[in-house]
PDB file of N, CA and C in Angstrom:
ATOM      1  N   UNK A   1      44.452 122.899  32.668  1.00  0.00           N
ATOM      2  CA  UNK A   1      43.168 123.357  32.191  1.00  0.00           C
ATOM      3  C   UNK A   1      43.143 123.263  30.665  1.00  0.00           C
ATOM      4  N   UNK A   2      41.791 122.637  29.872  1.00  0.00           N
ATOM      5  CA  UNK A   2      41.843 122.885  28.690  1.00  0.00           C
ATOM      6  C   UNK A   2      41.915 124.002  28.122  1.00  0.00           C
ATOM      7  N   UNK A   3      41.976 123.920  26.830  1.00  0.00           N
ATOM      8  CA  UNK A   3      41.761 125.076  26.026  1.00  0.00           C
ATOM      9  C   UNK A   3      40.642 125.022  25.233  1.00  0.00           C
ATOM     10  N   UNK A   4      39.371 126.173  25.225  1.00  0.00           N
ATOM     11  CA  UNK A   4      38.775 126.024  24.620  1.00  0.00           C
ATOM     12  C   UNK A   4      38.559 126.365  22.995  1.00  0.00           C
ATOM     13  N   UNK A   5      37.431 125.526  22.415  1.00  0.00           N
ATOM     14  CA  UNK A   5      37.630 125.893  21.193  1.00  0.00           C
ATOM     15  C   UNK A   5      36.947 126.911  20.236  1.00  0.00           C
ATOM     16  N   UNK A   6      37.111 127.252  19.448  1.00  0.00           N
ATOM     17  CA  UNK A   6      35.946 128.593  18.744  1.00  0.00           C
ATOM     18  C   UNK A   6      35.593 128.082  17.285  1.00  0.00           C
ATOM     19  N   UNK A   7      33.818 128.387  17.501  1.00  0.00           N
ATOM     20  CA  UNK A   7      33.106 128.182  16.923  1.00  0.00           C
ATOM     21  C   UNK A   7      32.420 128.639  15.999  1.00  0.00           C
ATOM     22  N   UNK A   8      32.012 128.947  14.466  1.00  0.00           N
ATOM     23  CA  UNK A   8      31.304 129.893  13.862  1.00  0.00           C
ATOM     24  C   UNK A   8      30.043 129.053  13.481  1.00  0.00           C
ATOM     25  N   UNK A   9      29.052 129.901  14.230  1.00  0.00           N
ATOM     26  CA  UNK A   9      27.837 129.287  14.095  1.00  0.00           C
ATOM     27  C   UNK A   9      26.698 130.337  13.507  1.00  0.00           C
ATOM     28  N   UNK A  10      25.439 129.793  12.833  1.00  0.00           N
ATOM     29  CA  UNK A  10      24.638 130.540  12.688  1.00  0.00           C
ATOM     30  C   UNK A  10      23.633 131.251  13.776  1.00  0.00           C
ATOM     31  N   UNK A  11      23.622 132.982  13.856  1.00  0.00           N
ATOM     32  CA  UNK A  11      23.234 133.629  14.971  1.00  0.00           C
ATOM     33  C   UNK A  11      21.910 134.386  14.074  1.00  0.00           C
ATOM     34  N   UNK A  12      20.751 134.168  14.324  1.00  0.00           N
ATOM     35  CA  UNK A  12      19.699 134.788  14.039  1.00  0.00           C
ATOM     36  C   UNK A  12      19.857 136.008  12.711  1.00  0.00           C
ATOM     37  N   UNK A  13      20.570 135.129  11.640  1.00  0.00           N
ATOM     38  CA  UNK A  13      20.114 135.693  10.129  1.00  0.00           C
ATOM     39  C   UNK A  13      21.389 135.905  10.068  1.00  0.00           C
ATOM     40  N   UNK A  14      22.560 136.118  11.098  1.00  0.00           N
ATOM     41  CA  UNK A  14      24.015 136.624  10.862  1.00  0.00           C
ATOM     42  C   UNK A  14      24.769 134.922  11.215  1.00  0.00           C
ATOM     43  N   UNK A  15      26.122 135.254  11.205  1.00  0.00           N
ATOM     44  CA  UNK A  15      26.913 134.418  11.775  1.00  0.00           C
ATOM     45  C   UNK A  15      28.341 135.041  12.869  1.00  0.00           C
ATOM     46  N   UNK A  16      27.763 134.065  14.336  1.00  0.00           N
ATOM     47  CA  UNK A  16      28.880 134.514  15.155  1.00  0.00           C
ATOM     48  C   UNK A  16      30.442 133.350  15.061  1.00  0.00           C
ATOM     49  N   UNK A  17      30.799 133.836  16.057  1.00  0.00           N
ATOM     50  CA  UNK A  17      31.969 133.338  16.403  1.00  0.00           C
ATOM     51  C   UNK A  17      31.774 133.513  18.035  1.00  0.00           C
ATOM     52  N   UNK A  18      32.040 132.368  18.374  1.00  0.00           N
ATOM     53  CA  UNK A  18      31.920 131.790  19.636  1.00  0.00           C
ATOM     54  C   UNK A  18      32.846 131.063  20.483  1.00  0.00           C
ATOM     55  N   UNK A  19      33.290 130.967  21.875  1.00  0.00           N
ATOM     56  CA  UNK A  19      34.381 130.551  22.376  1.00  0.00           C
ATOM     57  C   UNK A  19      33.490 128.979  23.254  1.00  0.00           C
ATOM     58  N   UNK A  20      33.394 127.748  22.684  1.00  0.00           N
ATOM     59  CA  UNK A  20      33.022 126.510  23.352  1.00  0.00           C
ATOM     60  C   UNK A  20      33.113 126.776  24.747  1.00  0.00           C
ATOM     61  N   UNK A  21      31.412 126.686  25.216  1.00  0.00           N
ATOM     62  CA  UNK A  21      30.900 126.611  26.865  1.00  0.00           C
ATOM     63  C   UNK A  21      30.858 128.222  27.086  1.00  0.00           C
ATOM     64  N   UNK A  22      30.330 129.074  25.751  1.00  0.00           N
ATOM     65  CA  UNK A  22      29.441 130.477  26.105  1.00  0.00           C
ATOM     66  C   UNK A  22      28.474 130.640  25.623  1.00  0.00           C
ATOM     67  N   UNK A  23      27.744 131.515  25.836  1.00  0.00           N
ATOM     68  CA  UNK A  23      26.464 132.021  24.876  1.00  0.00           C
ATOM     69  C   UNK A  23      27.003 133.174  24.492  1.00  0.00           C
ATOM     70  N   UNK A  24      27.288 133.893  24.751  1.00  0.00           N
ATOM     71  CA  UNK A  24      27.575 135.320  24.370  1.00  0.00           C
ATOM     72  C   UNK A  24      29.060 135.186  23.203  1.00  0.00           C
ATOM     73  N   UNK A  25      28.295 135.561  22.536  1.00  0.00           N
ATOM     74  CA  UNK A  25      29.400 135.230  20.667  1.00  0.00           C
ATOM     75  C   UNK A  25      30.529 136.584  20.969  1.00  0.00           C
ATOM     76  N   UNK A  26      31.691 136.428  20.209  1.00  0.00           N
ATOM     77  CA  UNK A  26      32.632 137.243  20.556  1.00  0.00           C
ATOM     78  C   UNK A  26      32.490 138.157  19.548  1.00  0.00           C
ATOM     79  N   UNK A  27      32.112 137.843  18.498  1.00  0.00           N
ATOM     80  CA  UNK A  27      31.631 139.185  16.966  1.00  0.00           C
ATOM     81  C   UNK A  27      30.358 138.048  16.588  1.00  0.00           C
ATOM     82  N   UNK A  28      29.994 139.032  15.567  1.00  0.00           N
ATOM     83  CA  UNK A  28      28.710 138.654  14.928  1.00  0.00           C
ATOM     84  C   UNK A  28      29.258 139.646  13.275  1.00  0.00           C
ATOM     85  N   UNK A  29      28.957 138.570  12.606  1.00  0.00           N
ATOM     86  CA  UNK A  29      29.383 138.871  10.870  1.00  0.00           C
ATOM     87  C   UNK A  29      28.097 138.549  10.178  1.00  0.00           C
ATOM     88  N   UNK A  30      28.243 139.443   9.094  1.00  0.00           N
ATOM     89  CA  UNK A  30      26.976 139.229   8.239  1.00  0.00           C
ATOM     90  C   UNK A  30      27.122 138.103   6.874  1.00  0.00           C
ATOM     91  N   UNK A  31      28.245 137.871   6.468  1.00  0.00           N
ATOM     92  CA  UNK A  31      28.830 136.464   5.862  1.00  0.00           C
ATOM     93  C   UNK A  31      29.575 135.525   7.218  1.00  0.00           C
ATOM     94  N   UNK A  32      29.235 134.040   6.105  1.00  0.00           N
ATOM     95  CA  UNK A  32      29.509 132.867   6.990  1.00  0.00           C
ATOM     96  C   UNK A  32      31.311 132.695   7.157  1.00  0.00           C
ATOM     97  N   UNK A  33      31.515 133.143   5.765  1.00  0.00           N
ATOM     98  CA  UNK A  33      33.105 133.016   5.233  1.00  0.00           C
ATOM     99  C   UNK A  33      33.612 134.264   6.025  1.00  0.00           C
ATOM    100  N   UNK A  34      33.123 135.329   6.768  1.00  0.00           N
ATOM    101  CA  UNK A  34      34.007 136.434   7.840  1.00  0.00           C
ATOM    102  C   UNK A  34      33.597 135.986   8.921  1.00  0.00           C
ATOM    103  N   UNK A  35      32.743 135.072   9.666  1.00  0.00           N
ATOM    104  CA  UNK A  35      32.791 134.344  10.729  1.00  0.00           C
ATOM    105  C   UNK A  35      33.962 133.140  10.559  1.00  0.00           C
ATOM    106  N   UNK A  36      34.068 132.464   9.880  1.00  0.00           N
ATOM    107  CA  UNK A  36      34.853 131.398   9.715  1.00  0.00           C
ATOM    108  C   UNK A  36      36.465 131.640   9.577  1.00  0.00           C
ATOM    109  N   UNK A  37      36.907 132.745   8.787  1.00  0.00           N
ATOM    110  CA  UNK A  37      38.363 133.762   8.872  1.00  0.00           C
ATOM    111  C   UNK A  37      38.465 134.218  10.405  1.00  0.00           C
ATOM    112  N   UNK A  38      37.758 134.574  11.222  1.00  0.00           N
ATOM    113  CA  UNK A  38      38.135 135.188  12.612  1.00  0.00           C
ATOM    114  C   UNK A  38      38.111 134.223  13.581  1.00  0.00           C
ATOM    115  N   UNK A  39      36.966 132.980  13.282  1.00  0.00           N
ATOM    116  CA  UNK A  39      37.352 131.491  14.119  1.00  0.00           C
ATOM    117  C   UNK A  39      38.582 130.744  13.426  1.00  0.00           C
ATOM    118  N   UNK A  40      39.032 131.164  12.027  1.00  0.00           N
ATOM    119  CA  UNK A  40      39.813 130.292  12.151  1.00  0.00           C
ATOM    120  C   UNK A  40      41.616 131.254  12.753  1.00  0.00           C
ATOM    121  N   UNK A  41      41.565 132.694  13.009  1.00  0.00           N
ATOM    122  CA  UNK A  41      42.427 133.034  13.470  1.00  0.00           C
ATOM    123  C   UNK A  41      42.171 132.755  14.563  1.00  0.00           C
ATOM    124  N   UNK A  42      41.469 133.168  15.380  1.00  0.00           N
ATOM    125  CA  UNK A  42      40.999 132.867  16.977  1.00  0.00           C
ATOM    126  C   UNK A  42      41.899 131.574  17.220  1.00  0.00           C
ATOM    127  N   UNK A  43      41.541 130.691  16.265  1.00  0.00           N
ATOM    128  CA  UNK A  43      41.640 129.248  16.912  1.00  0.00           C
ATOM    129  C   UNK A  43      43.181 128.923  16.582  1.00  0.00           C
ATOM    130  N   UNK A  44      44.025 130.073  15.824  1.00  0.00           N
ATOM    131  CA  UNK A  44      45.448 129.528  15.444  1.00  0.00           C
ATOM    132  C   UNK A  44      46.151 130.224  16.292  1.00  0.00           C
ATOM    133  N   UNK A  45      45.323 131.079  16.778  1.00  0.00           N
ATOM    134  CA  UNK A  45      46.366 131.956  17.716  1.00  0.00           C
ATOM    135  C   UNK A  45      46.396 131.676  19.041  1.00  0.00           C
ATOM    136  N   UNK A  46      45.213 130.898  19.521  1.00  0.00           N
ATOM    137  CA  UNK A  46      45.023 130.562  20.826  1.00  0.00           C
ATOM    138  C   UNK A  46      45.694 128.702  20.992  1.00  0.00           C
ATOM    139  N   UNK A  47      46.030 127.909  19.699  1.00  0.00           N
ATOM    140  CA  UNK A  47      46.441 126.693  19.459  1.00  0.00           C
ATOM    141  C   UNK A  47      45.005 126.242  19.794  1.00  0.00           C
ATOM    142  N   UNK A  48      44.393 126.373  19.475  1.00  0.00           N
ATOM    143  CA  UNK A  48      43.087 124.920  19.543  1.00  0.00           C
ATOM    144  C   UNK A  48      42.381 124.334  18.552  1.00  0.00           C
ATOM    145  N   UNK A  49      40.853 124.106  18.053  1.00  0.00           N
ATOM    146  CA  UNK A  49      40.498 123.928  17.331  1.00  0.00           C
ATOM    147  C   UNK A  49      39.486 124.612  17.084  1.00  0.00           C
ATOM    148  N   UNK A  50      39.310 124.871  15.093  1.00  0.00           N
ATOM    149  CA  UNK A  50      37.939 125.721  14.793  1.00  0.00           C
ATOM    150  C   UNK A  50      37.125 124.363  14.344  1.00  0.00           C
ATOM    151  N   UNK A  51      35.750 125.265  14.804  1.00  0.00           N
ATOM    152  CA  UNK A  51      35.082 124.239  14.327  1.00  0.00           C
ATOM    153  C   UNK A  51      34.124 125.053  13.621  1.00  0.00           C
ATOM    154  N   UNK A  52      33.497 124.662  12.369  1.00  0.00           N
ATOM    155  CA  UNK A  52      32.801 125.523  11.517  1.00  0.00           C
ATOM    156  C   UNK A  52      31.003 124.991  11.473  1.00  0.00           C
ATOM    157  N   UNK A  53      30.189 125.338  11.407  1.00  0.00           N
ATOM    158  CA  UNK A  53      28.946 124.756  11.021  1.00  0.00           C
ATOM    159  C   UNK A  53      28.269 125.146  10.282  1.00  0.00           C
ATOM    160  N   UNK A  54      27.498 124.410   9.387  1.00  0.00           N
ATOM    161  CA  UNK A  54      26.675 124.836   8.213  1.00  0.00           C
ATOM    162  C   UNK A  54      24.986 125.937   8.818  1.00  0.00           C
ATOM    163  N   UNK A  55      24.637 126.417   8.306  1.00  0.00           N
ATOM    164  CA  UNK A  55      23.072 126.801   8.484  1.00  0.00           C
ATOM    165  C   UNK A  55      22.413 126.425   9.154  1.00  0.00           C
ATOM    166  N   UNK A  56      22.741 125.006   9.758  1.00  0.00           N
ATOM    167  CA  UNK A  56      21.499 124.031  10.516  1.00  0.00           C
ATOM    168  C   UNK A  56      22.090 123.719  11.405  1.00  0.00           C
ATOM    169  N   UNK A  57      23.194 124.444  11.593  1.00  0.00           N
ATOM    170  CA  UNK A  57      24.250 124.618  12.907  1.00  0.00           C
ATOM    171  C   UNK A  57      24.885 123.270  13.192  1.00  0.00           C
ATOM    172  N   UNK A  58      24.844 122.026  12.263  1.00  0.00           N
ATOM    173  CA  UNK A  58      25.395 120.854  12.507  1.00  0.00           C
ATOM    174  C   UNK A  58      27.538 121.038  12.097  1.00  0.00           C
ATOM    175  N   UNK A  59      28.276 120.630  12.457  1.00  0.00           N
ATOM    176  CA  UNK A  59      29.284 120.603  12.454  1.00  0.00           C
ATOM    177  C   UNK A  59      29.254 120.352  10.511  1.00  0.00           C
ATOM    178  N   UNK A  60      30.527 120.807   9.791  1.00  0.00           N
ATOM    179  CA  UNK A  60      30.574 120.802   8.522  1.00  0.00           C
ATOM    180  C   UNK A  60      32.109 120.593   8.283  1.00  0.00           C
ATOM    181  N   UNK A  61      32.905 121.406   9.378  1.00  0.00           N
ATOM    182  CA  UNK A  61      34.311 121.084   9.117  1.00  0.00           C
ATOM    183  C   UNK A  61      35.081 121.635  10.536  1.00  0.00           C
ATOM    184  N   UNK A  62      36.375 121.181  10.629  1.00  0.00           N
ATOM    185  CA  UNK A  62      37.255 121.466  11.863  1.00  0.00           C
ATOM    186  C   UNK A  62      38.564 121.201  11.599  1.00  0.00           C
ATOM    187  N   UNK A  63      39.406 122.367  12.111  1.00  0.00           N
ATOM    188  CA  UNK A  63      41.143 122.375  11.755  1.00  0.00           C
ATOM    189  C   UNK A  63      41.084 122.572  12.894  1.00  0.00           C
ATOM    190  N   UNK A  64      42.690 121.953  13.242  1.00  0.00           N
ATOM    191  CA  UNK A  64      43.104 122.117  14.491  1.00  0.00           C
ATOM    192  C   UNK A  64      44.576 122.526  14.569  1.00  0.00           C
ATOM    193  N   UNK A  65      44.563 123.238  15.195  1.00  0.00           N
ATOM    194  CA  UNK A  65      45.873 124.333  15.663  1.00  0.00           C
ATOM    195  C   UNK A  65      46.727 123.881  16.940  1.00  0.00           C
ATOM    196  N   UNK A  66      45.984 123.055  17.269  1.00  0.00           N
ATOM    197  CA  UNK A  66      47.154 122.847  19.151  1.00  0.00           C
ATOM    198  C   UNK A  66      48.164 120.877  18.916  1.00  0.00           C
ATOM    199  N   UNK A  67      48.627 121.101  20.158  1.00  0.00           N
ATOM    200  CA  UNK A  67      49.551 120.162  19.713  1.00  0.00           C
ATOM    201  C   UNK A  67      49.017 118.777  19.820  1.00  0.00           C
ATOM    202  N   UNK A  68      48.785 118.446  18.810  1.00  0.00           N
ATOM    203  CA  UNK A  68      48.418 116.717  18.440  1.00  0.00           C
ATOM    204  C   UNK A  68      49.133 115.773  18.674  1.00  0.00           C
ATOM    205  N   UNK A  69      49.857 114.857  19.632  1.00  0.00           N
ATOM    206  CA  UNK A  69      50.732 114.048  18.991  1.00  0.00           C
ATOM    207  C   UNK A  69      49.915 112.786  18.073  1.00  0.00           C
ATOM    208  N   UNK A  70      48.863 113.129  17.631  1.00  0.00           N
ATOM    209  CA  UNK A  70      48.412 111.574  16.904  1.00  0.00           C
ATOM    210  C   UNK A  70      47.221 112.506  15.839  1.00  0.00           C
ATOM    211  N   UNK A  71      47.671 113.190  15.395  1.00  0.00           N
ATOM    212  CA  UNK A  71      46.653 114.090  14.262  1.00  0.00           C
ATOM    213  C   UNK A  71      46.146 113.579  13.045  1.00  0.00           C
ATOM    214  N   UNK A  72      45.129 113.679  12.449  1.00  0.00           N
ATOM    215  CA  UNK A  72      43.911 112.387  11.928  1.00  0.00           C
ATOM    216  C   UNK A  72      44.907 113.036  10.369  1.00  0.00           C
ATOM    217  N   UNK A  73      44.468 111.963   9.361  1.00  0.00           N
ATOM    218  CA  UNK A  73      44.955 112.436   8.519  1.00  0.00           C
ATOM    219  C   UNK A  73      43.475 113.373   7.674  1.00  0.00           C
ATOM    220  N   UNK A  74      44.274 114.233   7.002  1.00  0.00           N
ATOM    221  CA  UNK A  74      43.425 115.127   6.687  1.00  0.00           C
ATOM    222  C   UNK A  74      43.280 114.656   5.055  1.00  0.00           C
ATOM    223  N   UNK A  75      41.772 114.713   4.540  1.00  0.00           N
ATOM    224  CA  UNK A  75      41.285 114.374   3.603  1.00  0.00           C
ATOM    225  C   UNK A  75      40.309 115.403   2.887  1.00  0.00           C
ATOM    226  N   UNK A  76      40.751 116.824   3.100  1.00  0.00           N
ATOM    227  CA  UNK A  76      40.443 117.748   2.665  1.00  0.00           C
ATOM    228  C   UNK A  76      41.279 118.034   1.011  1.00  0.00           C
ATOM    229  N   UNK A  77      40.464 118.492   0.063  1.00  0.00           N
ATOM    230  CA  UNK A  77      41.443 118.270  -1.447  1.00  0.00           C
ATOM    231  C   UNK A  77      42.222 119.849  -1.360  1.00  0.00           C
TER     232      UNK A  77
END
């Protein structure tokens, strides 16, 4: 079975954190940067991947925590 991944997305003026294939957000934060700290523990502790999204809920960035054998090179400064 996969593992799913967690998401911090924008939730009606707040930002949740979300587990990929729910609706129901696991917290709801009033900064984007304390949604994005709890997806990105979520996602190191469970080995998978966070995935972050901007305001317009389009994807903006993603680290990944589980085991890669072929992991992209990262071009983050």
């Amino acid at each position: 079975m996969t593992k799913k991944n967690f998401h911090s997305v924008p939730w009606d003026g707040d930002w949740a954190v979300k587990k990929e294939g729910t609706e129901k957000p696991i917290s709801v934060h009033r900064t984007q940067a304390t949604a994005e700290d709890k997806t990105h523990k979520l996602a190191k502790q469970n080995e998978t991947e966070a995935v972050y999204h901007n305001r317009h809920g389009q994807i903006k960035d993603k680290d990944s925590f589980g085991n890669d054998p072929h992991p992209p090179i990262d071009r983050k400064p």
